[in-house]
Structures are given as structure tokens and as C-alpha cells.
C-alpha atoms as a PDB file:
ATOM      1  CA  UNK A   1       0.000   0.000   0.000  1.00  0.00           C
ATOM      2  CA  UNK A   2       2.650   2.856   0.921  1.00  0.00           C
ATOM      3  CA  UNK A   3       4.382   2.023  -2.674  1.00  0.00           C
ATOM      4  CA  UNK A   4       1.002   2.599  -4.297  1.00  0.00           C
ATOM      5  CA  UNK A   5       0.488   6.143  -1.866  1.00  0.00           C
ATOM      6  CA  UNK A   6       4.416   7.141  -3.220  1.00  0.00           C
ATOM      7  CA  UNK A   7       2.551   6.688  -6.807  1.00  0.00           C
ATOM      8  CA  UNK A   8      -0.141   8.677  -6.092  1.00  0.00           C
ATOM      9  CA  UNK A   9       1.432  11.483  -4.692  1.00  0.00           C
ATOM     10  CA  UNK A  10       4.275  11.818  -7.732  1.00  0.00           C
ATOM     11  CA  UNK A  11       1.020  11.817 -10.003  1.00  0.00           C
ATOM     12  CA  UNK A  12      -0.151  14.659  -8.106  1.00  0.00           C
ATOM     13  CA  UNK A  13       2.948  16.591  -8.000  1.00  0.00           C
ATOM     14  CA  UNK A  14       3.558  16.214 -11.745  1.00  0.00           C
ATOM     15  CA  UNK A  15       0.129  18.760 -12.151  1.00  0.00           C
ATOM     16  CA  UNK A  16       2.036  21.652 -10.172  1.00  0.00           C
ATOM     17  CA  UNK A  17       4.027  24.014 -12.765  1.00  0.00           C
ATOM     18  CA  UNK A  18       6.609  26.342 -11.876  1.00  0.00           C
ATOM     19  CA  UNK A  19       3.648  29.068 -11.916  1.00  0.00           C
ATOM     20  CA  UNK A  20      -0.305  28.678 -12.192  1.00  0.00           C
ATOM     21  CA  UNK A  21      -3.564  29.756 -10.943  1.00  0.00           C
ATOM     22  CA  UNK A  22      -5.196  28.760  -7.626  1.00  0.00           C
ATOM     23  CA  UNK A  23      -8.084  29.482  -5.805  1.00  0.00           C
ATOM     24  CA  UNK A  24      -6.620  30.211  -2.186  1.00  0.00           C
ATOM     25  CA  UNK A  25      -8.706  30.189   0.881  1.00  0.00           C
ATOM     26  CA  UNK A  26      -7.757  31.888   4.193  1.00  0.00           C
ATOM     27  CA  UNK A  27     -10.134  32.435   7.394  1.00  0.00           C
ATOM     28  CA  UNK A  28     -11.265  36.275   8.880  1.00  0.00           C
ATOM     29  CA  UNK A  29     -12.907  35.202  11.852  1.00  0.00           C
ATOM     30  CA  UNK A  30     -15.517  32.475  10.947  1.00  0.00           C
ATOM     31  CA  UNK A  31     -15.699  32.985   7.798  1.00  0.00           C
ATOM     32  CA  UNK A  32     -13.263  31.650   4.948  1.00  0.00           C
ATOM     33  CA  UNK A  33     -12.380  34.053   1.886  1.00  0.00           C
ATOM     34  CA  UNK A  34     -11.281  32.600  -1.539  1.00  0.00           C
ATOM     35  CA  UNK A  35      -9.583  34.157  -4.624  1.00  0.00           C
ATOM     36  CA  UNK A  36      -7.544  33.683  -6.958  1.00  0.00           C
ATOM     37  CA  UNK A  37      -3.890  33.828  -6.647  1.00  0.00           C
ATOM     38  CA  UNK A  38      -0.451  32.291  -8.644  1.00  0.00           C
ATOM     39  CA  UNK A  39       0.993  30.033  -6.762  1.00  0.00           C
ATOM     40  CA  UNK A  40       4.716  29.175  -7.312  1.00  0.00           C
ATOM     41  CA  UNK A  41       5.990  25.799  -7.216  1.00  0.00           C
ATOM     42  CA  UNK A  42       9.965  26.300  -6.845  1.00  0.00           C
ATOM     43  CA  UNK A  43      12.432  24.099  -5.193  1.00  0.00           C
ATOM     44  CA  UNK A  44       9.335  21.469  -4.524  1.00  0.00           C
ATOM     45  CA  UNK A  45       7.592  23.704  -2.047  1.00  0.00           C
ATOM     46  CA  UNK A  46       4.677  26.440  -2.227  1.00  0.00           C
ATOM     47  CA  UNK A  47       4.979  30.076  -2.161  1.00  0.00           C
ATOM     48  CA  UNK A  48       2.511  32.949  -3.251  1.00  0.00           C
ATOM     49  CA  UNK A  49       4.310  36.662  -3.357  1.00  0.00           C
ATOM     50  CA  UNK A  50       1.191  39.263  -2.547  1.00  0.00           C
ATOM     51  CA  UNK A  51       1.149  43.056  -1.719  1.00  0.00           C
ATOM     52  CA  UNK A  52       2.030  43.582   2.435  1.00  0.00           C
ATOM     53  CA  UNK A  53      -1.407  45.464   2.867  1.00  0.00           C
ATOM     54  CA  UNK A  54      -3.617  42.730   1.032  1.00  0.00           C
ATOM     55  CA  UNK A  55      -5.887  40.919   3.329  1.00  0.00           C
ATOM     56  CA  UNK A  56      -4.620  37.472   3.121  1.00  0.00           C
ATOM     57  CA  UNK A  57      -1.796  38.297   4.712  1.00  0.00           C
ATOM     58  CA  UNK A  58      -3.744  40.095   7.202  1.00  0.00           C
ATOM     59  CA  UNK A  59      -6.039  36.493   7.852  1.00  0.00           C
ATOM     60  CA  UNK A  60      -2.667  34.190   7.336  1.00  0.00           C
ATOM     61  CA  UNK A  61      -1.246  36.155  10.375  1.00  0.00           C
ATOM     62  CA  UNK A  62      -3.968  35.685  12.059  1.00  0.00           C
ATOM     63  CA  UNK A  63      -5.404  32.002  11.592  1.00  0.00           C
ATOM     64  CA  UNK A  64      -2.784  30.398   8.944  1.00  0.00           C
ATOM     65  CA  UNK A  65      -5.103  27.778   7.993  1.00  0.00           C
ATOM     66  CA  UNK A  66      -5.068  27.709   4.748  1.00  0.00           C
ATOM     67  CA  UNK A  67      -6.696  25.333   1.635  1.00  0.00           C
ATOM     68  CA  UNK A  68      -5.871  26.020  -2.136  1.00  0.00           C
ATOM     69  CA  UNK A  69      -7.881  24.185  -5.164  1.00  0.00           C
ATOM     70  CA  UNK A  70      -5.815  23.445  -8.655  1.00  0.00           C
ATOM     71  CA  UNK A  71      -8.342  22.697 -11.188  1.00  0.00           C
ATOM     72  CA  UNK A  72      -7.283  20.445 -13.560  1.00  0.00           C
ATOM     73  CA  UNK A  73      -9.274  20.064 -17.346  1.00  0.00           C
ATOM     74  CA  UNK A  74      -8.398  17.999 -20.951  1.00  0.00           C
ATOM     75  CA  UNK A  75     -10.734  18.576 -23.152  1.00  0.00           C
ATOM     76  CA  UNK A  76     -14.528  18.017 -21.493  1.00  0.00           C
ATOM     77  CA  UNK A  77     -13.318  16.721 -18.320  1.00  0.00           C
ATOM     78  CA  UNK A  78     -11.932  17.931 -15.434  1.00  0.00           C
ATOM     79  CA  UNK A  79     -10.525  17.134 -11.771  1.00  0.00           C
ATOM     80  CA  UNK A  80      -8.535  18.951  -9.522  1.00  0.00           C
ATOM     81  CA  UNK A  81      -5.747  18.790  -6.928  1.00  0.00           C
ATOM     82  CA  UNK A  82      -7.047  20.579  -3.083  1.00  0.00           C
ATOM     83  CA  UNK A  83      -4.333  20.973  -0.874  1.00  0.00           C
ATOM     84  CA  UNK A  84      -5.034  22.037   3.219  1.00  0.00           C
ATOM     85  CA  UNK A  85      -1.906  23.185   5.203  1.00  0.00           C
ATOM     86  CA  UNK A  86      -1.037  25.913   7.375  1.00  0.00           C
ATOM     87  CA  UNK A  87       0.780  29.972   5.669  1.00  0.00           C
ATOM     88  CA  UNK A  88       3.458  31.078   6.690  1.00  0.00           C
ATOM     89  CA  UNK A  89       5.129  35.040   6.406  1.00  0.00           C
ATOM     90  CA  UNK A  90       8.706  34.617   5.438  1.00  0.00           C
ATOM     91  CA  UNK A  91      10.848  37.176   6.194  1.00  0.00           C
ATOM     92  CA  UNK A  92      14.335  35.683   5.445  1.00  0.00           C
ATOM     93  CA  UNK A  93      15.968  37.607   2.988  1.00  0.00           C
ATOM     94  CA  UNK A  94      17.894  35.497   1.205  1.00  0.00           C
ATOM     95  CA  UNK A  95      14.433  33.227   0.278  1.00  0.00           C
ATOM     96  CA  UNK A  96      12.687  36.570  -0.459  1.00  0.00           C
ATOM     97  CA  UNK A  97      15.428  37.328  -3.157  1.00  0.00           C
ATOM     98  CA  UNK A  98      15.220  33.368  -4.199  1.00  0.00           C
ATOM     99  CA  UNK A  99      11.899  33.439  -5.280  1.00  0.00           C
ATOM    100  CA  UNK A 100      12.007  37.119  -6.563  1.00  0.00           C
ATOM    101  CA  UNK A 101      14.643  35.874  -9.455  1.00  0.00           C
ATOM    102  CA  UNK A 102      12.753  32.922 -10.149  1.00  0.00           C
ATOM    103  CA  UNK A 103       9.735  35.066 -10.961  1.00  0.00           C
ATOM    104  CA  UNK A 104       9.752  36.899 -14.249  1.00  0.00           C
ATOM    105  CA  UNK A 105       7.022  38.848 -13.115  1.00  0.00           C
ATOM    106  CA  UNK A 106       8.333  40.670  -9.599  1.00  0.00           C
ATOM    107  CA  UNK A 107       9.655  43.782 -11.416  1.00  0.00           C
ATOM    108  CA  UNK A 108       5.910  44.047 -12.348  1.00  0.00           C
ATOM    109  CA  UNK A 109       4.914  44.418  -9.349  1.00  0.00           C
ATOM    110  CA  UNK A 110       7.805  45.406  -6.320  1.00  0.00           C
ATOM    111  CA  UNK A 111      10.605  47.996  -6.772  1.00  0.00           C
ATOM    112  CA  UNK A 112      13.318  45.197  -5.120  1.00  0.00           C
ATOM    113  CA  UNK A 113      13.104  42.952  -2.410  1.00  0.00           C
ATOM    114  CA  UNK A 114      13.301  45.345   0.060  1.00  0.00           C
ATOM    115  CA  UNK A 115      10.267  47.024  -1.579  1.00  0.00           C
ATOM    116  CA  UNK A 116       7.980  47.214   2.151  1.00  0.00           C
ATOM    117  CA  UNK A 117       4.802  46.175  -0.105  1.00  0.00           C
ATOM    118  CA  UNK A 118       6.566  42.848  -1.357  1.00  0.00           C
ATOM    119  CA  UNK A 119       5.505  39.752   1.218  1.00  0.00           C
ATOM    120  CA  UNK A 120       6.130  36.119   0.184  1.00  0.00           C
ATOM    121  CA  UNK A 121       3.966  33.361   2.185  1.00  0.00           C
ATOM    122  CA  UNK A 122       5.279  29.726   2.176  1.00  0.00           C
ATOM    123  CA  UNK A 123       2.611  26.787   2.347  1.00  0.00           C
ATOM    124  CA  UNK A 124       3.119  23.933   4.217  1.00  0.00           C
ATOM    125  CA  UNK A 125       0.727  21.292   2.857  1.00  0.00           C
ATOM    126  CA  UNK A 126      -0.715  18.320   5.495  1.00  0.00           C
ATOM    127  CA  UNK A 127      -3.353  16.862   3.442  1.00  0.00           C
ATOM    128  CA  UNK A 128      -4.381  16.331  -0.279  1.00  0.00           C
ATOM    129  CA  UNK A 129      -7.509  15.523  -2.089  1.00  0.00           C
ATOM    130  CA  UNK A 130      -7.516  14.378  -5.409  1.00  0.00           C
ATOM    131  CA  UNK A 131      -9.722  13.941  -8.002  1.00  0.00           C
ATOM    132  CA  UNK A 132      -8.216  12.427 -11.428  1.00  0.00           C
ATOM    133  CA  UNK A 133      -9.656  13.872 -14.258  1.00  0.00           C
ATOM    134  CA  UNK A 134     -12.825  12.437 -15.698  1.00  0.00           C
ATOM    135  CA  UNK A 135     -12.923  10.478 -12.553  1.00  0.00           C
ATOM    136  CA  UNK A 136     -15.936  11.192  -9.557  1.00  0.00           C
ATOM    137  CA  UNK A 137     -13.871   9.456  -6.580  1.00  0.00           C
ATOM    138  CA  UNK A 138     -11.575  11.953  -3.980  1.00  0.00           C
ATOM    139  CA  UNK A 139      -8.267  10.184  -3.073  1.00  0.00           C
ATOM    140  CA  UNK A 140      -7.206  11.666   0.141  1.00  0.00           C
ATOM    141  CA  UNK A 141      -3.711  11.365   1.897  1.00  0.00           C
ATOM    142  CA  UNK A 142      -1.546  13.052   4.463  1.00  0.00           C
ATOM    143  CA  UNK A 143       1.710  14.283   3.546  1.00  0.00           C
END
């Protein structure tokens, strides 16, 4: 069984690109709040870089339960990868400028990595749900 677990997990992670679309969901009190965000898959972890004042990293600081969806489509049918975990703020320089250069698009956004508005968030996923595409069954597992 854990050889066929191993399987299933490397068939997940081959869906996660350096850079794609997720819908994120954080917590403000009781209620959760989902949009979309790209989420960078670099060095085989998670990281999102956001705007300091934007109000997920207001709700990671303050409950860093976390969930993100990956949909996944070919053709008519579709599946997706949801991943649960806890958010962290990273303040370590050195990752800040790590991620920075692997993203063609920071310039876009932040003056340098010392830009005050620039915040990167690493995710830390615990538990996956998967659903193949044009299959109906969840396959859950802990990671």
C-alpha cells in the first residue's frame, strides 16, 4: 500500500508548474475568503508573493489555515488537486530574493526585495484531495 500512496502522490505533484492559478482560501474570523492567486511551485515547495497590505496576509497572520484548489481540465473533463496546510510570512531575505529571481514577473509588481509592499507566504501542505480527471472518486492522503 505505501508504494502505491508514493505513486499517487508523484502523479499529483507532476500537475504543479513552476507558476499557475489557484483558488486560495484563508479564514477572517468564521468565515473563509477565496480568490484567486499564482501560486509558485519552486524548489518542490509552495509560495505565493502578494502586496504587504492585502488581506490574506492580514487572515494568514492571524489564523494560517489555509486550503488552495488546482483545477485540472483535458478537453470536457476535469478534476482537480485541493491541498489544506497551514501559511506562513517569510521574512528571510535570502528566500525573499530566491523566489524574486525565479519570478519573471516581480519587477511588475515590487521595486526590489526590500520594496515594504513585497511579502512572500510559504505553504506547508498536510493533506491532499484528489480527483483524477474524468474520474468522480476523492483520493485523500496526508503528507
Amino acid at each position: 500500500m505505501p508504494e502505491k500512496i508514493n505513486e499517487l502522490k508523484e502523479e499529483v505533484w507532476r500537475h504543479f508548474k513552476d507558476f499557475q492559478y489557484v483558488f486560495l482560501a484563508t479564514v477572517e474570523g468564521n468565515q473563509s475568503r477565496v480568490r484567486p492567486v499564482t501560486l509558485i511551485y519552486f524548489d518542490k515547495r509552495f509560495w505565493i508573493t502578494t502586496d504587504t497590505e492585502s488581506a490574506k496576509v492580514k487572515q494568514i497572520q492571524g489564523d494560517p489555515n489555509i486550503e488552495f484548489c488546482l483545477y485540472l481540465q483535458e478537453g470536457d473533463k476535469d478534476g482537480y488537486v485541493r491541498v489544506s496546510g497551514m501559511a506562513k510570512v517569510i521574512k528571510d531575505r535570502k528566500t525573499k530574493e530566491k523566489i524574486a529571481d525565479h519570478c519573471d514577473f516581480f519587477t511588475k509588481h515590487w521595486k526590489s526585495i526590500d520594496d515594504p509592499n513585497y511579502t512572500l507566504i510559504e505553504i506547508y501542505p498536510k493533506e491532499i484531495e484528489y480527483i483524477r480527471i474524468g474520474e468522480f472518486q476523492p483520493q485523500r492522503f496526508k503528507i
